[in-house]
PDB file of N, CA and C in Angstrom:
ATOM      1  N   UNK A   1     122.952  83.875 141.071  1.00  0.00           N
ATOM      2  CA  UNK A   1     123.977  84.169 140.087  1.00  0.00           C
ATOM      3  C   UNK A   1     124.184  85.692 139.984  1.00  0.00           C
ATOM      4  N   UNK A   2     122.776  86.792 139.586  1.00  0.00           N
ATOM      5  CA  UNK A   2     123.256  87.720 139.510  1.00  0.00           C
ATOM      6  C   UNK A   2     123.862  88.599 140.995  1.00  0.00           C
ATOM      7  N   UNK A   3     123.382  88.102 142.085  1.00  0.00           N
ATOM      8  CA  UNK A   3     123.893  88.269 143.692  1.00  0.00           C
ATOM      9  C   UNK A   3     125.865  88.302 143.411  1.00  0.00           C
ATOM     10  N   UNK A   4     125.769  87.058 142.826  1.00  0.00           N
ATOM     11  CA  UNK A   4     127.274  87.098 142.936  1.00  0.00           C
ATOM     12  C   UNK A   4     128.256  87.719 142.183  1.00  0.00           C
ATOM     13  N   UNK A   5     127.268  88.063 141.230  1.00  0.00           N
ATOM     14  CA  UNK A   5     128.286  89.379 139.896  1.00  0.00           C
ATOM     15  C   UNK A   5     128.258  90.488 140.817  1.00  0.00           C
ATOM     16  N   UNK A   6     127.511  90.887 141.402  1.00  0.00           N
ATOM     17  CA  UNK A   6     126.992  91.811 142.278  1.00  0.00           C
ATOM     18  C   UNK A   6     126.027  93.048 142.051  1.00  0.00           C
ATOM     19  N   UNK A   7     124.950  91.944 140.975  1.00  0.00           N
ATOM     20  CA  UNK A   7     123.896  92.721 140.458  1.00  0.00           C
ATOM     21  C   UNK A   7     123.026  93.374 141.201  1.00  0.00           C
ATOM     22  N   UNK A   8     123.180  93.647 142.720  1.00  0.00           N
ATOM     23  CA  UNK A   8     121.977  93.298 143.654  1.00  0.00           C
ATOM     24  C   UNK A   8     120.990  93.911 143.133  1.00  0.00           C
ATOM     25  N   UNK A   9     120.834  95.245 142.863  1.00  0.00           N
ATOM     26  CA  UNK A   9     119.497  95.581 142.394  1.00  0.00           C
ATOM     27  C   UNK A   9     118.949  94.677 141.652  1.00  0.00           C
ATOM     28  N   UNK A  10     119.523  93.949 140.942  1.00  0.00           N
ATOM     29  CA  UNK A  10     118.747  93.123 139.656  1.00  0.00           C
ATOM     30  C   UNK A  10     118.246  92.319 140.520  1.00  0.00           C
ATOM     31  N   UNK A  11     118.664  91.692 141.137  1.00  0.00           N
ATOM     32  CA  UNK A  11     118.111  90.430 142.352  1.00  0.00           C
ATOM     33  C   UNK A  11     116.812  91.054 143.010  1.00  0.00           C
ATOM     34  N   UNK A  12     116.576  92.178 143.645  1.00  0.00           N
ATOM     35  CA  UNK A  12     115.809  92.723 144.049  1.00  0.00           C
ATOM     36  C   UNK A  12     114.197  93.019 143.330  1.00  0.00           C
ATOM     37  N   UNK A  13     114.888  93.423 141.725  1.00  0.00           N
ATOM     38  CA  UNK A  13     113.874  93.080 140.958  1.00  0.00           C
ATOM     39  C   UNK A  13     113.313  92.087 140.574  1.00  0.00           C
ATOM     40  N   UNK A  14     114.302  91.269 140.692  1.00  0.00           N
ATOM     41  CA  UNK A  14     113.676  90.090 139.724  1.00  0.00           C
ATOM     42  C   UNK A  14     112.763  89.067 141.250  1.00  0.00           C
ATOM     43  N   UNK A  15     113.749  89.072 142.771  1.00  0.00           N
ATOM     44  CA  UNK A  15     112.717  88.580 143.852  1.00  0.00           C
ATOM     45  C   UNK A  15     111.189  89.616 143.768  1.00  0.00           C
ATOM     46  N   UNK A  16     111.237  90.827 143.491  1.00  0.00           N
ATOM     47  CA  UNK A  16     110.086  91.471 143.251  1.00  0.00           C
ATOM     48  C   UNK A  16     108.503  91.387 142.594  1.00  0.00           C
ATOM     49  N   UNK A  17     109.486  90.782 141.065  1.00  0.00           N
ATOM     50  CA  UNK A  17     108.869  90.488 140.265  1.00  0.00           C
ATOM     51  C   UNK A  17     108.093  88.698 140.407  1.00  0.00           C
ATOM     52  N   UNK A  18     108.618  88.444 140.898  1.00  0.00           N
ATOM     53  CA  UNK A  18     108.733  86.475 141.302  1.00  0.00           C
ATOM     54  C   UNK A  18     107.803  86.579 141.958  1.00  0.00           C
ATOM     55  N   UNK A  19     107.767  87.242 143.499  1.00  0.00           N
ATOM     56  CA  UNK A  19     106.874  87.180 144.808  1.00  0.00           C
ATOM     57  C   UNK A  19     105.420  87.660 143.496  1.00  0.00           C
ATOM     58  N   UNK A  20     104.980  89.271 143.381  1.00  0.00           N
ATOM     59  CA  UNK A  20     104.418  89.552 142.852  1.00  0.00           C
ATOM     60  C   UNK A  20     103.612  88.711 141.572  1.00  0.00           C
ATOM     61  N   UNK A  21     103.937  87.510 141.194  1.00  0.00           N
ATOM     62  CA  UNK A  21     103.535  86.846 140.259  1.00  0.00           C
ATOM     63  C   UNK A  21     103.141  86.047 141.072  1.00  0.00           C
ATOM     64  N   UNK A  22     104.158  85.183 142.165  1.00  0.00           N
ATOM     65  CA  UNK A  22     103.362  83.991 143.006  1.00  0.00           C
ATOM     66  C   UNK A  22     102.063  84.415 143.617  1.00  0.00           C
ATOM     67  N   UNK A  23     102.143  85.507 144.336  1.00  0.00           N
ATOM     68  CA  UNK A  23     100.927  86.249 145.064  1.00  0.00           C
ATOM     69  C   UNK A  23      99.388  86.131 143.819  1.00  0.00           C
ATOM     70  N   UNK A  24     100.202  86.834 143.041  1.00  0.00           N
ATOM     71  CA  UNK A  24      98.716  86.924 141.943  1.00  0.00           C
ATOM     72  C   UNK A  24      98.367  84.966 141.386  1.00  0.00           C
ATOM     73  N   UNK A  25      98.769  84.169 141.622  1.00  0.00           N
ATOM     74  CA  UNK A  25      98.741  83.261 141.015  1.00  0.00           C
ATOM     75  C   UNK A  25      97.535  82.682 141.723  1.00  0.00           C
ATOM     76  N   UNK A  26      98.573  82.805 143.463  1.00  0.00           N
ATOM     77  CA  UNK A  26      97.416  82.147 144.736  1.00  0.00           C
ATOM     78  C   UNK A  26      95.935  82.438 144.677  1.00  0.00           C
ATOM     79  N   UNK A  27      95.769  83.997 144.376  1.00  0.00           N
ATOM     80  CA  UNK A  27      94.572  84.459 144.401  1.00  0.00           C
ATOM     81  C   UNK A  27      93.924  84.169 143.472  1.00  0.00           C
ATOM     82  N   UNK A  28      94.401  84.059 141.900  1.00  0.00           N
ATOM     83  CA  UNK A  28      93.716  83.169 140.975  1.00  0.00           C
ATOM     84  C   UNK A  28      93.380  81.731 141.521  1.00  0.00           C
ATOM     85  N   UNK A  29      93.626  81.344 141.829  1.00  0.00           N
ATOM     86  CA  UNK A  29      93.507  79.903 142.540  1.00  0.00           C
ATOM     87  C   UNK A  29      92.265  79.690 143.292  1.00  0.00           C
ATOM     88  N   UNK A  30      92.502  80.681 144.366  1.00  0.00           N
ATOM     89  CA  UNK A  30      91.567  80.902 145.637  1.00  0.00           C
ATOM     90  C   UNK A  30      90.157  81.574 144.900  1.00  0.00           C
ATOM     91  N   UNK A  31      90.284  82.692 143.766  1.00  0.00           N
ATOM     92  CA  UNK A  31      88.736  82.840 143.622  1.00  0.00           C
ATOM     93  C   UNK A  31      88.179  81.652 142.250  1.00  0.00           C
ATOM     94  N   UNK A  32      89.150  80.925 141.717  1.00  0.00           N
ATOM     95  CA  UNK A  32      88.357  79.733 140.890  1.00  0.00           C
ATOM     96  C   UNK A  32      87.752  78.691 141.259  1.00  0.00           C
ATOM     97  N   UNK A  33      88.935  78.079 143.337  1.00  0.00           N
ATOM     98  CA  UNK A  33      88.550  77.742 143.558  1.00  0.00           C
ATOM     99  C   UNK A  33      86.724  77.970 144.435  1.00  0.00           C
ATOM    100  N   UNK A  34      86.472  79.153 144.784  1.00  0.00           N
ATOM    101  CA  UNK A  34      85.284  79.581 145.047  1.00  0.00           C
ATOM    102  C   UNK A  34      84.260  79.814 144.197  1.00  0.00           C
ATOM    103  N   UNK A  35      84.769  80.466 142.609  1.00  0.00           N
ATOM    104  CA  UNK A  35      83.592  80.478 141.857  1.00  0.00           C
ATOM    105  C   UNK A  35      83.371  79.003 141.411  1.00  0.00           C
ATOM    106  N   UNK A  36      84.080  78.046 141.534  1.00  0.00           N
ATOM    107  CA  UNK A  36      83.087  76.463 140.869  1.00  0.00           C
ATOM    108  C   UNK A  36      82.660  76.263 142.326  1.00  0.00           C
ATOM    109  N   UNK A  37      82.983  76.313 143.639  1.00  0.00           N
ATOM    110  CA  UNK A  37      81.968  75.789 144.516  1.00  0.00           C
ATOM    111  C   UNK A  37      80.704  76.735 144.616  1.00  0.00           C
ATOM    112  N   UNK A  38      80.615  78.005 144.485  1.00  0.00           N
ATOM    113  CA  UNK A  38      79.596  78.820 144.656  1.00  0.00           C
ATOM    114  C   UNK A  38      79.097  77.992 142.890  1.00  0.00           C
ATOM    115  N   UNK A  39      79.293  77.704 142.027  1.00  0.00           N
ATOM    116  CA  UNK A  39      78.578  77.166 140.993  1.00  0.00           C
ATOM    117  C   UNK A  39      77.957  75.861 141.031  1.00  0.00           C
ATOM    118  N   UNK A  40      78.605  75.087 142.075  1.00  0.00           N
ATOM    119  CA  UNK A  40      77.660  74.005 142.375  1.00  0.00           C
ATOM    120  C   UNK A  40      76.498  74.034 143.020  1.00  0.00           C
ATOM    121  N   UNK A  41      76.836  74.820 144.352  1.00  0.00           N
ATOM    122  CA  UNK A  41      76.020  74.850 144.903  1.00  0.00           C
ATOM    123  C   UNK A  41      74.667  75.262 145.049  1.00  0.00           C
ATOM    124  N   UNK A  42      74.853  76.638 143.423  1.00  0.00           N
ATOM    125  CA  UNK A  42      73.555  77.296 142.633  1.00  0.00           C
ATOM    126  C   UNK A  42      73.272  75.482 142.056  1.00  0.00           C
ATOM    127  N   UNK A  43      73.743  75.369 141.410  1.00  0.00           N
ATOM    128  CA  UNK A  43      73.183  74.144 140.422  1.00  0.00           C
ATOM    129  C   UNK A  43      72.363  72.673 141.499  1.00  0.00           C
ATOM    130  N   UNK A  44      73.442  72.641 142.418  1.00  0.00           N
ATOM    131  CA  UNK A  44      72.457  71.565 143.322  1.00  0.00           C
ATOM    132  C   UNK A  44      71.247  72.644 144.167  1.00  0.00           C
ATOM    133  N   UNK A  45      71.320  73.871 144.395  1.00  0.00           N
ATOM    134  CA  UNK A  45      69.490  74.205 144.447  1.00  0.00           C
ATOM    135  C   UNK A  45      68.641  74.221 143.891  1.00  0.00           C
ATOM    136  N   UNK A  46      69.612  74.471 142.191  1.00  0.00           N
ATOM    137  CA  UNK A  46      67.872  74.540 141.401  1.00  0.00           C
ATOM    138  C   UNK A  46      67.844  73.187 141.039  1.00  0.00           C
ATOM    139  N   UNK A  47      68.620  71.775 141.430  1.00  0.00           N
ATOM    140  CA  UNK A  47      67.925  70.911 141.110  1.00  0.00           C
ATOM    141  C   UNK A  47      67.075  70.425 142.130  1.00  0.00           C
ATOM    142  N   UNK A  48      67.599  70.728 143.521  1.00  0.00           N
ATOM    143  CA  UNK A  48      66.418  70.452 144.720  1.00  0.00           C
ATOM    144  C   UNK A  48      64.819  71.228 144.939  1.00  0.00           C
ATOM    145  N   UNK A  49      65.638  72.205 144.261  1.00  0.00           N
ATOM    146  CA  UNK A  49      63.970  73.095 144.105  1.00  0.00           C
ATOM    147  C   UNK A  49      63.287  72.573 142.794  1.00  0.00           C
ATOM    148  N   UNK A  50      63.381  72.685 141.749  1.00  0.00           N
ATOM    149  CA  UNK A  50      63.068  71.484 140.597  1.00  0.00           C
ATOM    150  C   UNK A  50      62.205  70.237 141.093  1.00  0.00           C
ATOM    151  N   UNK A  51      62.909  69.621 141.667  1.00  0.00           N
ATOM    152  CA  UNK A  51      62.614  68.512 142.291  1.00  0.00           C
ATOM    153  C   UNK A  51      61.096  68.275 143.202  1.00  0.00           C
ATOM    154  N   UNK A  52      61.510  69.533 144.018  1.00  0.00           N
ATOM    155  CA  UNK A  52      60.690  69.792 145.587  1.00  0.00           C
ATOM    156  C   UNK A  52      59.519  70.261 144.122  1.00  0.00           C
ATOM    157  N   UNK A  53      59.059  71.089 143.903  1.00  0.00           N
ATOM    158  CA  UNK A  53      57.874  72.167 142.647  1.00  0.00           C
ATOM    159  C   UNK A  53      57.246  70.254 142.307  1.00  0.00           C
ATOM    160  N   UNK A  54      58.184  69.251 141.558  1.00  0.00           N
ATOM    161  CA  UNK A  54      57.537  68.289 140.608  1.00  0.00           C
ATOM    162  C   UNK A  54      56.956  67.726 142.179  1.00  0.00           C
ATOM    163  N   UNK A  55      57.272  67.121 143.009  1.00  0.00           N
ATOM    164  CA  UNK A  55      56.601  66.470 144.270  1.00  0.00           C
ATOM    165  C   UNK A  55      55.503  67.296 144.580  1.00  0.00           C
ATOM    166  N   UNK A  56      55.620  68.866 144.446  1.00  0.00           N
ATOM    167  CA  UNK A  56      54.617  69.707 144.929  1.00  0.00           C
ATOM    168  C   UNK A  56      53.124  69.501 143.838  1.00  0.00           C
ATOM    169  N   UNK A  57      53.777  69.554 142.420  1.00  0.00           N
ATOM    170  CA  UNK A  57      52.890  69.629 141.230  1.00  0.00           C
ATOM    171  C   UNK A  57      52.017  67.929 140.947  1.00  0.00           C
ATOM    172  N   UNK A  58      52.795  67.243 141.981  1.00  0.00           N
ATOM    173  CA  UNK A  58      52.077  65.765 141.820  1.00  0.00           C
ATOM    174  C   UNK A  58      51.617  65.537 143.106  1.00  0.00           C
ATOM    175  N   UNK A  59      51.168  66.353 143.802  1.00  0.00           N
ATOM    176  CA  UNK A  59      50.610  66.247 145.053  1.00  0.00           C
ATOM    177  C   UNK A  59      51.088  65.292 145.897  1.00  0.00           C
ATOM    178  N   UNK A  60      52.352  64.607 145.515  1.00  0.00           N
ATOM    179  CA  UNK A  60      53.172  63.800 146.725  1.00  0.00           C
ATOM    180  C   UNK A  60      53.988  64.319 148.013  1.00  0.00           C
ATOM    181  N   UNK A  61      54.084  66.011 147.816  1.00  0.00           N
ATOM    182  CA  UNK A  61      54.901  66.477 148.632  1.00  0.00           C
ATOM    183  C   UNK A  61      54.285  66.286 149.963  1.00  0.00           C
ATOM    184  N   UNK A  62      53.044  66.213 150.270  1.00  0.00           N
ATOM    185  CA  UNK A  62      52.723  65.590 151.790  1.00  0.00           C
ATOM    186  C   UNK A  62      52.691  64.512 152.479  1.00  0.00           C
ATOM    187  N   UNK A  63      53.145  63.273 151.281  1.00  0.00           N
ATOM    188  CA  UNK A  63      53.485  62.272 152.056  1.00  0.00           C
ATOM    189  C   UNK A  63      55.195  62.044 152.084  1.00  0.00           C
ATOM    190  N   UNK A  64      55.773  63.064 152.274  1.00  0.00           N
ATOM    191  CA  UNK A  64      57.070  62.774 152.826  1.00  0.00           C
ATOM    192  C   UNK A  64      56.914  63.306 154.162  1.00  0.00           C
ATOM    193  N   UNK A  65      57.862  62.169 154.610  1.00  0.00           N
ATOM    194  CA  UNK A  65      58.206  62.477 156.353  1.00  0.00           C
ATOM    195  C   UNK A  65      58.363  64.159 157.025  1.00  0.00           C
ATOM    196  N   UNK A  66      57.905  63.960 157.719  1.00  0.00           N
ATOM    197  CA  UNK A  66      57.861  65.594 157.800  1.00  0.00           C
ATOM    198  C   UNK A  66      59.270  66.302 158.346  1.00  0.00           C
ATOM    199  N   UNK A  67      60.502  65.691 158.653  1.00  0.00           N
ATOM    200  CA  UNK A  67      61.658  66.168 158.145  1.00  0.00           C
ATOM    201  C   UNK A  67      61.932  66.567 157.231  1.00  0.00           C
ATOM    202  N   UNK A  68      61.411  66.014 155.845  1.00  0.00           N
ATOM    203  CA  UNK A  68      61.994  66.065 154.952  1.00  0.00           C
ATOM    204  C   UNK A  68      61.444  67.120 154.123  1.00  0.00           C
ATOM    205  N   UNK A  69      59.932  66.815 154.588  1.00  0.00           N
ATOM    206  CA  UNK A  69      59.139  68.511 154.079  1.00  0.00           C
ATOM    207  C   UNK A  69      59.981  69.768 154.497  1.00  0.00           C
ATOM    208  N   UNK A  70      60.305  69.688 155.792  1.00  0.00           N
ATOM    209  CA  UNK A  70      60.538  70.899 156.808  1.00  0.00           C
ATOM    210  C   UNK A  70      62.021  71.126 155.967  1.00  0.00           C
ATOM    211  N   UNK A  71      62.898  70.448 155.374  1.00  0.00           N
ATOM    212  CA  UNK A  71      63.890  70.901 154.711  1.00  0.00           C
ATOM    213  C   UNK A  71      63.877  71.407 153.167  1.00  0.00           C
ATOM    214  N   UNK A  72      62.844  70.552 152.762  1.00  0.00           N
ATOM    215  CA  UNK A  72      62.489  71.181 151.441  1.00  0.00           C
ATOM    216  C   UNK A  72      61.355  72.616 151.670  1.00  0.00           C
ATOM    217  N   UNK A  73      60.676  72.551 152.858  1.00  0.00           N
ATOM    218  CA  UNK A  73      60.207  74.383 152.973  1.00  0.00           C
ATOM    219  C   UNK A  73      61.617  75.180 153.313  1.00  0.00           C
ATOM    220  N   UNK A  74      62.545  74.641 154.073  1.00  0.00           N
ATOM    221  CA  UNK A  74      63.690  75.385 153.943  1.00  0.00           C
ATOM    222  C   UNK A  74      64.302  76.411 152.830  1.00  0.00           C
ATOM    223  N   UNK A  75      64.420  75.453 152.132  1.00  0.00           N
ATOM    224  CA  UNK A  75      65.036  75.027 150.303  1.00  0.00           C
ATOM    225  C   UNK A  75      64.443  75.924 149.914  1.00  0.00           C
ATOM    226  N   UNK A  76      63.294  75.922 149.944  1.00  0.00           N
ATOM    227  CA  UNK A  76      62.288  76.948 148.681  1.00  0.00           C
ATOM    228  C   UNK A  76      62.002  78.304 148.892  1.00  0.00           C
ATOM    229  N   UNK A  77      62.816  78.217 150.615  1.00  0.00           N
ATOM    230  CA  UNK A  77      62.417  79.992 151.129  1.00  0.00           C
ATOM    231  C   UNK A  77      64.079  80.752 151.577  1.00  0.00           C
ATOM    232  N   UNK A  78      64.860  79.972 151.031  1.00  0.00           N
ATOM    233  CA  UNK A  78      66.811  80.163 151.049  1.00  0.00           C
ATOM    234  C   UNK A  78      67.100  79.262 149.806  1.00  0.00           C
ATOM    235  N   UNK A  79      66.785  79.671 148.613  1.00  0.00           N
ATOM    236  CA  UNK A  79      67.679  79.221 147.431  1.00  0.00           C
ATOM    237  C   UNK A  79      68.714  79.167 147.400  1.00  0.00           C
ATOM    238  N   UNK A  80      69.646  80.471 147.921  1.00  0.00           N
ATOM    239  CA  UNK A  80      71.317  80.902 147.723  1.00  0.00           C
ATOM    240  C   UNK A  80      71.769  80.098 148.705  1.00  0.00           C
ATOM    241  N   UNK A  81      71.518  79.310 149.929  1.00  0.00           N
ATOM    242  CA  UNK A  81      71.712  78.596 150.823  1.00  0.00           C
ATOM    243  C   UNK A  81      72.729  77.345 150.828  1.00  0.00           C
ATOM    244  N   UNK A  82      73.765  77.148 151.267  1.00  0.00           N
ATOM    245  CA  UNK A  82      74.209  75.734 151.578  1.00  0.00           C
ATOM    246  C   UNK A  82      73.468  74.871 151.848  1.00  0.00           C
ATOM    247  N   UNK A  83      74.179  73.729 151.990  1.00  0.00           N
ATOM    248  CA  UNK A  83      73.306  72.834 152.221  1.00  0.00           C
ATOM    249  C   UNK A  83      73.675  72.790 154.018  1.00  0.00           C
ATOM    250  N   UNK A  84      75.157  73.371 154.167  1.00  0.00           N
ATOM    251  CA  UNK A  84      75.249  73.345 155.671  1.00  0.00           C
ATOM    252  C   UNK A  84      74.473  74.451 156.509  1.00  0.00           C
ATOM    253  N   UNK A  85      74.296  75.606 155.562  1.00  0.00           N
ATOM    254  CA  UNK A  85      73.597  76.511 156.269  1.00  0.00           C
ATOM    255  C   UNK A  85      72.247  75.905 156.411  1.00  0.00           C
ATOM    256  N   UNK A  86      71.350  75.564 155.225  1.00  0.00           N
ATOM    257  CA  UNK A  86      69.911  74.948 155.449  1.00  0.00           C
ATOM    258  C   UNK A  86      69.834  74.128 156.690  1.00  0.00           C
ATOM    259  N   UNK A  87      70.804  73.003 157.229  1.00  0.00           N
ATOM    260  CA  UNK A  87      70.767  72.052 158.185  1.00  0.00           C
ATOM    261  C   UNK A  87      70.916  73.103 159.475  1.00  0.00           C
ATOM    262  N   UNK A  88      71.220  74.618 159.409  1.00  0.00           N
ATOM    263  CA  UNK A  88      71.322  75.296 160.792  1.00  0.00           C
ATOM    264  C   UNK A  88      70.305  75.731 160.904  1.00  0.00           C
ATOM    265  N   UNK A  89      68.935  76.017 159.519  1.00  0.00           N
ATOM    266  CA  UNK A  89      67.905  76.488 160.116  1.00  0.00           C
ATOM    267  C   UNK A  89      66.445  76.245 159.986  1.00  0.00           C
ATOM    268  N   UNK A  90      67.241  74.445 160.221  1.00  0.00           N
ATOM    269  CA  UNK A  90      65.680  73.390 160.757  1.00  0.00           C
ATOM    270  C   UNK A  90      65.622  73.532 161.992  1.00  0.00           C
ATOM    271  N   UNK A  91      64.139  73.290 162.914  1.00  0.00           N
ATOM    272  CA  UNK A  91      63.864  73.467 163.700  1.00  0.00           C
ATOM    273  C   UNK A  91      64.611  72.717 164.863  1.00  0.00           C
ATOM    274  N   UNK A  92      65.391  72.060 164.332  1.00  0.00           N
ATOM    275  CA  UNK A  92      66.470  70.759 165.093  1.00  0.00           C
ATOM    276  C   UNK A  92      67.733  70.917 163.903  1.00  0.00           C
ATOM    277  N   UNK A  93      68.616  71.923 164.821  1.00  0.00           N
ATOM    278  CA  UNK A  93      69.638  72.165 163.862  1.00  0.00           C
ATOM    279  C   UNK A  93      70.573  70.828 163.846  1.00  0.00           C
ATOM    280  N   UNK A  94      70.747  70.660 162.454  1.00  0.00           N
ATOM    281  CA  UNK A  94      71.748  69.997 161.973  1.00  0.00           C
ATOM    282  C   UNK A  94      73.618  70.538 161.870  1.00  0.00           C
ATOM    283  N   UNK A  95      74.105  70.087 162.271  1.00  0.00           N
ATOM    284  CA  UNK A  95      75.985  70.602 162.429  1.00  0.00           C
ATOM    285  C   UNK A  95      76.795  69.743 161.640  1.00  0.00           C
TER     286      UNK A  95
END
């Protein structure tokens, strides 16, 4: 509309102003969507480490299969860790 009064500058501002808002929107997006996955993924370690300490504190942690040890010594020595990264650095990487 204002193109056709022949506002152009105004058009210019206002596509300016538009892009500049969409842009900032995406990036809100993109780091919320990263801070709740980086928040899960704290929360599912300290419940695997939690977990791994009570098996350790009831002396059951040696009768698990020894995969499963070898991922929970993983766990307890890479807290900040994925769970995809942990599976790259068992002795038989996981992909």
């Amino acid at each position: 509309m204002l193109a056709l009064m022949g506002a152009n500058s105004s058009v210019l501002k206002y596509e300016d102003i538009r892009v500049l808002k969409e842009t900032k929107n995406n990036i809100n997006r993109k780091v919320n969507c990263e801070t709740a996955n980086l928040k899960k993924t704290v929360s599912a370690a300290v419940s695997q480490i939690q977990a791994i300490e009570k098996l350790k504190k009831e002396r059951r942690f040696k009768s698990l299969p020894e995969n499963l040890r070898e991922i929970a010594e993983v766990r307890i020595e890479n807290p900040d860790a994925t769970l995809v990264e942990l599976g790259k650095m068992l002795s038989v990487p996981i992909r």
